[in-house]
N, C-alpha and C. Protein backbone atom coordinates (compact mmCIF):
# COMPACT_ATOMS: atom_id res chain seq x y z
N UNK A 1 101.12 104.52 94.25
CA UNK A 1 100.57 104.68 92.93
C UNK A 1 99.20 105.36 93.07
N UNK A 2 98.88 106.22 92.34
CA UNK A 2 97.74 107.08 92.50
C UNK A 2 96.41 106.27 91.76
N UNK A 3 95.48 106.31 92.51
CA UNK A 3 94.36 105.68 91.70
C UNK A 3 93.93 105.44 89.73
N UNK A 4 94.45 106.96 89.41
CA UNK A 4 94.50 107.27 88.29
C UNK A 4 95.03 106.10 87.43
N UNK A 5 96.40 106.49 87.88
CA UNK A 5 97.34 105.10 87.30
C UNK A 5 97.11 103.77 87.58
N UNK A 6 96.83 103.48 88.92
CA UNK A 6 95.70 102.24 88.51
C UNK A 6 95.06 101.40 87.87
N UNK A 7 93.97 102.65 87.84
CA UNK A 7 92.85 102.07 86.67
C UNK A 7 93.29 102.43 85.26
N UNK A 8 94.54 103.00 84.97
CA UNK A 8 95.08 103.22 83.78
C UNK A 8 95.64 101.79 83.12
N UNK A 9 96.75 101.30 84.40
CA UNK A 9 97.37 100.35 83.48
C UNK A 9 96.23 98.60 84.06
N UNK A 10 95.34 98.90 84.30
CA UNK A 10 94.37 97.66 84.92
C UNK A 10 93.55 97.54 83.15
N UNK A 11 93.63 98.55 82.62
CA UNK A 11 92.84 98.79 81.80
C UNK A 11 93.50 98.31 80.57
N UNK A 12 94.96 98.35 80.96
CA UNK A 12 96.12 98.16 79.91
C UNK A 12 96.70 96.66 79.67
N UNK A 13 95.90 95.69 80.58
CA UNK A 13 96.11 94.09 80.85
C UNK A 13 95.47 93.16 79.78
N UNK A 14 96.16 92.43 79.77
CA UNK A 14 95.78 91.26 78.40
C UNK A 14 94.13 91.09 78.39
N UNK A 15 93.79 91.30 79.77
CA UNK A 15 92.16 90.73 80.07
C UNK A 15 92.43 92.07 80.92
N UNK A 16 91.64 93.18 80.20
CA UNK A 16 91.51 94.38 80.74
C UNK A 16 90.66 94.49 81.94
N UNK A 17 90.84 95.59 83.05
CA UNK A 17 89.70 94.88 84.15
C UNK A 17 89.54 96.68 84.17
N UNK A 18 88.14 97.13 84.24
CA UNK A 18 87.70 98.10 84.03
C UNK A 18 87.02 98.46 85.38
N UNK A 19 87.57 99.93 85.82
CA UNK A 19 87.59 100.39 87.09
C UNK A 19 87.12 101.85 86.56
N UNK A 20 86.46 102.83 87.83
CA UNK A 20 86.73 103.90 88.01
C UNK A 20 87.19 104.68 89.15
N UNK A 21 87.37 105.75 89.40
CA UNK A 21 87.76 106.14 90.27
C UNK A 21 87.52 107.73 90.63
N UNK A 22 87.28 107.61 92.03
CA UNK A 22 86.38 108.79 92.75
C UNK A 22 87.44 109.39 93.49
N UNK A 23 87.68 110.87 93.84
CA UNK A 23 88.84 111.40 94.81
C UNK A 23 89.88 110.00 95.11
N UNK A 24 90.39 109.93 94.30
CA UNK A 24 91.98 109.21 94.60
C UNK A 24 91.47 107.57 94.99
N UNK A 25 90.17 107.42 94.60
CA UNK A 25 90.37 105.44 95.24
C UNK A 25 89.65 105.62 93.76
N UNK A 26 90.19 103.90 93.66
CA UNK A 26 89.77 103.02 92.60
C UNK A 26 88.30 102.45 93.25
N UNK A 27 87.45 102.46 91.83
CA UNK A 27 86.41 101.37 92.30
C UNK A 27 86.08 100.69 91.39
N UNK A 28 85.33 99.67 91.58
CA UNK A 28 84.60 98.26 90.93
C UNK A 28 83.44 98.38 91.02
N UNK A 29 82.23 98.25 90.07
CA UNK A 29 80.99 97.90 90.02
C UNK A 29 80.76 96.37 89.94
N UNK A 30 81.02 96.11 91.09
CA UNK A 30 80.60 94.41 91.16
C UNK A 30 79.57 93.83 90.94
N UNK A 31 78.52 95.17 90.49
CA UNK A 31 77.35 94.16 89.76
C UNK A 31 76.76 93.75 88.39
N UNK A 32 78.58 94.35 88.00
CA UNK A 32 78.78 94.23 86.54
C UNK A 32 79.53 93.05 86.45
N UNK A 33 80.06 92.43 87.60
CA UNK A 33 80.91 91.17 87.54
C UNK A 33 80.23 89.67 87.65
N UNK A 34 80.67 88.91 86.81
CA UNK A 34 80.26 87.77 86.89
C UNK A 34 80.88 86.89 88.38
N UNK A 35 80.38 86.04 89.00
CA UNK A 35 81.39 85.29 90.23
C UNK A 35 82.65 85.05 89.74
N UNK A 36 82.25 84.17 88.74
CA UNK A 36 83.74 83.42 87.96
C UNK A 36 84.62 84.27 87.20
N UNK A 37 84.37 86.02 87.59
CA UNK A 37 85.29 86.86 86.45
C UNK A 37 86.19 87.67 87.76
N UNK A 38 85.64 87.38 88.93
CA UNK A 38 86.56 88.07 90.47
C UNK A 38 87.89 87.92 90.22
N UNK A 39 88.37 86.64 89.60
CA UNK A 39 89.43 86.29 89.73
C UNK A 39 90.18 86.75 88.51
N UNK A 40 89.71 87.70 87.64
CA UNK A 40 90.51 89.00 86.61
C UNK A 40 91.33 89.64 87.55
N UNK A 41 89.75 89.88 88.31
CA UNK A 41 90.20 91.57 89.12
C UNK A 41 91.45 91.46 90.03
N UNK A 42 91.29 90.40 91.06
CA UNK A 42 92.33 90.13 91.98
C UNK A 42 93.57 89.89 90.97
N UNK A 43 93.60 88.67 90.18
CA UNK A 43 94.91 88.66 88.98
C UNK A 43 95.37 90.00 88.38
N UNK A 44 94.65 90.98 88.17
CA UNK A 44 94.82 92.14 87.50
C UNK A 44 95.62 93.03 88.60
N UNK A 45 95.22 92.84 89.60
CA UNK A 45 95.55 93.78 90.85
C UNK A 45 97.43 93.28 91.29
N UNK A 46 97.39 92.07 91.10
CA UNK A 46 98.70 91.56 91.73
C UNK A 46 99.55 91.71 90.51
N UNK A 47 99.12 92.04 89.53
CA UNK A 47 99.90 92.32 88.13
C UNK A 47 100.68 93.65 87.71
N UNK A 48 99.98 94.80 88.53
CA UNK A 48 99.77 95.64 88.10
C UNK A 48 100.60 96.70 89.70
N UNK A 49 100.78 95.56 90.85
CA UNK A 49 101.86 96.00 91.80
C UNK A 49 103.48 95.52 91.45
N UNK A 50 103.54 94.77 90.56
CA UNK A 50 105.04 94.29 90.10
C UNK A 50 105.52 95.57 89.54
């Protein structure tokens, strides 16, 4: 899956998790994340490989 699409359908999740992405990788500004909100991102991530 290409980064693009990724952060397309990450974005498309009940609890949207908001990414960007540079030459073909996804990224996270983790200093936009709360501790207790990590566990979107990882949930979002295993959601979004089904």
């Amino acid at each position: 899956m290409t980064a693009s699409k990724m952060e397309e359908k990450l974005r498309k999740l009940d609890v949207p998790v908001i990414a960007g992405v540079d030459k073909d990788e996804i990224l996270f500004d983790l200093r936009t994340v709360a501790e207790d909100e990590f566990s979107f991102i990882v949930e979002g991530l295993k959601q979004i490989q089904n």
